[in-house]
Protein backbone atom coordinates (compact mmCIF):
# COMPACT_ATOMS: atom_id res chain seq x y z
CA UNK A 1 168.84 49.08 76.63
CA UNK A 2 168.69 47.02 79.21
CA UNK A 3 170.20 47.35 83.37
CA UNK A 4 171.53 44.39 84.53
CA UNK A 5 172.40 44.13 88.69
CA UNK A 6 176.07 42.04 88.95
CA UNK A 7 177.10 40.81 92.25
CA UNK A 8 180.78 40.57 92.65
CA UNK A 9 182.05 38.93 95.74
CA UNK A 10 185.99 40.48 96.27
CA UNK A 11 186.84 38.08 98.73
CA UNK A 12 186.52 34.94 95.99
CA UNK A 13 189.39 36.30 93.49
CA UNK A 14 188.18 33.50 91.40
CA UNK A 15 184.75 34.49 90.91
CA UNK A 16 185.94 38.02 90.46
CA UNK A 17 188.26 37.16 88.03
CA UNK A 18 190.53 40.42 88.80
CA UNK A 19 193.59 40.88 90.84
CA UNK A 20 192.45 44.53 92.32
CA UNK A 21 189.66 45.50 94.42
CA UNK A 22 185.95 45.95 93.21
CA UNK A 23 186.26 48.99 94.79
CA UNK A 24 189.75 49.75 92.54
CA UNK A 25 188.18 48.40 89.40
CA UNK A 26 185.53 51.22 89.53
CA UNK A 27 188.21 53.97 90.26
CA UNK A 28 190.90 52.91 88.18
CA UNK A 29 192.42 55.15 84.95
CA UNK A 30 191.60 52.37 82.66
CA UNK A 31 188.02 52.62 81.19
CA UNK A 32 187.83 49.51 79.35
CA UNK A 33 187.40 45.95 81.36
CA UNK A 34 186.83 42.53 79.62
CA UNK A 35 184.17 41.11 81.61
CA UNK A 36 183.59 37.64 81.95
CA UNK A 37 180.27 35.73 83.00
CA UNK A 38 179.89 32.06 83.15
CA UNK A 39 177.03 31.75 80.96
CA UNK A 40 175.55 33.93 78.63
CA UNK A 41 172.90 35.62 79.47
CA UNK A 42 172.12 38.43 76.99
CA UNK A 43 173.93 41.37 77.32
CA UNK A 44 173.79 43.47 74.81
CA UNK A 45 175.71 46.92 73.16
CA UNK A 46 174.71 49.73 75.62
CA UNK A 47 173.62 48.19 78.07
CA UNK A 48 174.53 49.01 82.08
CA UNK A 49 176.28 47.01 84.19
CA UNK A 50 175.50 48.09 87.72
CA UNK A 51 178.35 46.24 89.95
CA UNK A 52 176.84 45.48 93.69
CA UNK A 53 179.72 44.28 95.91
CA UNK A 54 178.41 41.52 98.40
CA UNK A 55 178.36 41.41 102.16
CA UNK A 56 182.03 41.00 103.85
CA UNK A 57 184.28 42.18 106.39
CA UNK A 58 185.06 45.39 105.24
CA UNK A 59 181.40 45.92 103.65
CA UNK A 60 178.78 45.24 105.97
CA UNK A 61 175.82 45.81 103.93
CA UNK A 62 176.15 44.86 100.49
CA UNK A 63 176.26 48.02 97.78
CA UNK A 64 176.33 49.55 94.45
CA UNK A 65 179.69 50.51 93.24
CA UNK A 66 180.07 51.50 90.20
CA UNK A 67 178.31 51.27 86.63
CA UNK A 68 179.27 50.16 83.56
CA UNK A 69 178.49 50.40 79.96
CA UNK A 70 178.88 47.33 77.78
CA UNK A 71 180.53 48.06 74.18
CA UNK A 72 180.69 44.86 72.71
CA UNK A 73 178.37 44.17 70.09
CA UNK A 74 178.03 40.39 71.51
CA UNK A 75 179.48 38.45 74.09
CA UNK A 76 182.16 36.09 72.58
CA UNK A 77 182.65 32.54 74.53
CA UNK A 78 186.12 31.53 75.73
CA UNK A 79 187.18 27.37 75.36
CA UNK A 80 186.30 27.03 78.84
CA UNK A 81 182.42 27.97 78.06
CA UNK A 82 182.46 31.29 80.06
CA UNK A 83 181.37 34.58 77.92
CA UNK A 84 183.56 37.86 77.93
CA UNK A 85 182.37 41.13 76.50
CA UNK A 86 184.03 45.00 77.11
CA UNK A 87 182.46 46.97 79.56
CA UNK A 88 183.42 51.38 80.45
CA UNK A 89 183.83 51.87 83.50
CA UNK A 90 185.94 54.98 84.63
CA UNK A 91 182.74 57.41 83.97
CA UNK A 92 182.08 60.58 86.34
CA UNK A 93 178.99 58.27 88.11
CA UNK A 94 181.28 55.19 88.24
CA UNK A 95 183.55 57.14 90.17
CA UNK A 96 181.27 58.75 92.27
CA UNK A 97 179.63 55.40 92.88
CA UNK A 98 182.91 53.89 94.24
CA UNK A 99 183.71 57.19 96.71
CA UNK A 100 179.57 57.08 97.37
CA UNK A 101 178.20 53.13 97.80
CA UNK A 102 174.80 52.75 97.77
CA UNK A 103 172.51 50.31 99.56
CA UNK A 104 170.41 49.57 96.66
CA UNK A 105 166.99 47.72 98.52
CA UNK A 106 166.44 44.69 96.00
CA UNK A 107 163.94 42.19 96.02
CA UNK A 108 166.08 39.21 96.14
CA UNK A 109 169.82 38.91 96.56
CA UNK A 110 171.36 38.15 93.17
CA UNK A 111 173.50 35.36 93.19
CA UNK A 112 174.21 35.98 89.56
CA UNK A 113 173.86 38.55 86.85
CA UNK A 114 170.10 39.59 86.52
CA UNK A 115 167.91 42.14 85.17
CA UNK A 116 166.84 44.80 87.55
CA UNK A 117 163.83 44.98 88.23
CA UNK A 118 161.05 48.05 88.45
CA UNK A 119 161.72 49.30 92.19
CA UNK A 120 165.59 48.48 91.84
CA UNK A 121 165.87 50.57 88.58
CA UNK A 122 163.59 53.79 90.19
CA UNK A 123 166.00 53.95 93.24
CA UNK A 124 169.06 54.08 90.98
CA UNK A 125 167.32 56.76 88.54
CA UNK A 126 167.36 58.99 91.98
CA UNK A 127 170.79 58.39 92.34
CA UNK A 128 171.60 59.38 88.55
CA UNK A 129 169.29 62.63 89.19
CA UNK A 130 170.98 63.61 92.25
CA UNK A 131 174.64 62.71 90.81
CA UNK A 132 173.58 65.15 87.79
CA UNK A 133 171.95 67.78 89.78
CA UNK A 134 175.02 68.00 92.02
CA UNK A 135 177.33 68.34 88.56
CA UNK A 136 174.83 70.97 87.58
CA UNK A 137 175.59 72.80 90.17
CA UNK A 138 179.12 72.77 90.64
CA UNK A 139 179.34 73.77 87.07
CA UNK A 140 176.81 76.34 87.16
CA UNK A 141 179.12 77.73 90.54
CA UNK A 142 181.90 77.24 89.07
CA UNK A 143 181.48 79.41 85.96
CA UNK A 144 182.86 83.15 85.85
């Protein structure tokens, strides 16, 4: 399995490629997304998309918000060369991602979909711990 950074840019609805909100994507009821890429680049089944909104007027500091799991077996290419494949989003994290951003320190900003790399994946695995640790415990509280 393999975690792959994405930089969406909300303010280019071309390059986004969806009428809502990054931010609306990652919250909405719907759980499956057809995501499309411009080149393919070797997603695979099971892999994570981690979505990192860019820099803009309502986002000063570019951040994580949400997380994805691709569930296509391969990408399939459109007629105008781009890639699609399905990607689940509307997961507990992805939602807590959206309400809770995070300004994810990366060694160079992506301009395109790219593998994340050692320090990039360690500061989201302490993000997944505390998520889980704070689900832990509201279910452990939250039991009679």
């Amino acid at each position: 399995m393999t975690s792959w950074l994405y930089p969406v840019n909300p303010t280019n609805k071309e390059s986004w490629g969806y009428t809502k909100s990054p931010i609306e994507v990652m919250t909405g009821e719907k759980d499956d997304h057809t995501w499309y890429v411009p080149r393919k680049f070797g997603v695979a089944k099971g892999d994570l998309i981690w979505v990192r909104e860019s820099k803009h007027k309502g986002n000063p500091v570019a951040q994580v918000i949400g997380v994805g799991v691709v569930r296509s077996d391969e990408p399939r290419q459109r007629k105008d060369g781009a890639y699609y494949f399905k990607v689940v989003f509307g997961t507990a994290l992805c939602h807590h991602l959206a309400a809770n951003p995070f300004t994810l320190q990366v060694e160079a900003p992506p301009q395109a979909p790219l593998k994340l790399r050692a320090s990039e994946q360690a500061q989201l695995a302490q993000v997944v711990f505390e998520f889980a640790a704070s689900q832990t415990r509201t279910q452990a509280l939250t039991v009679d």
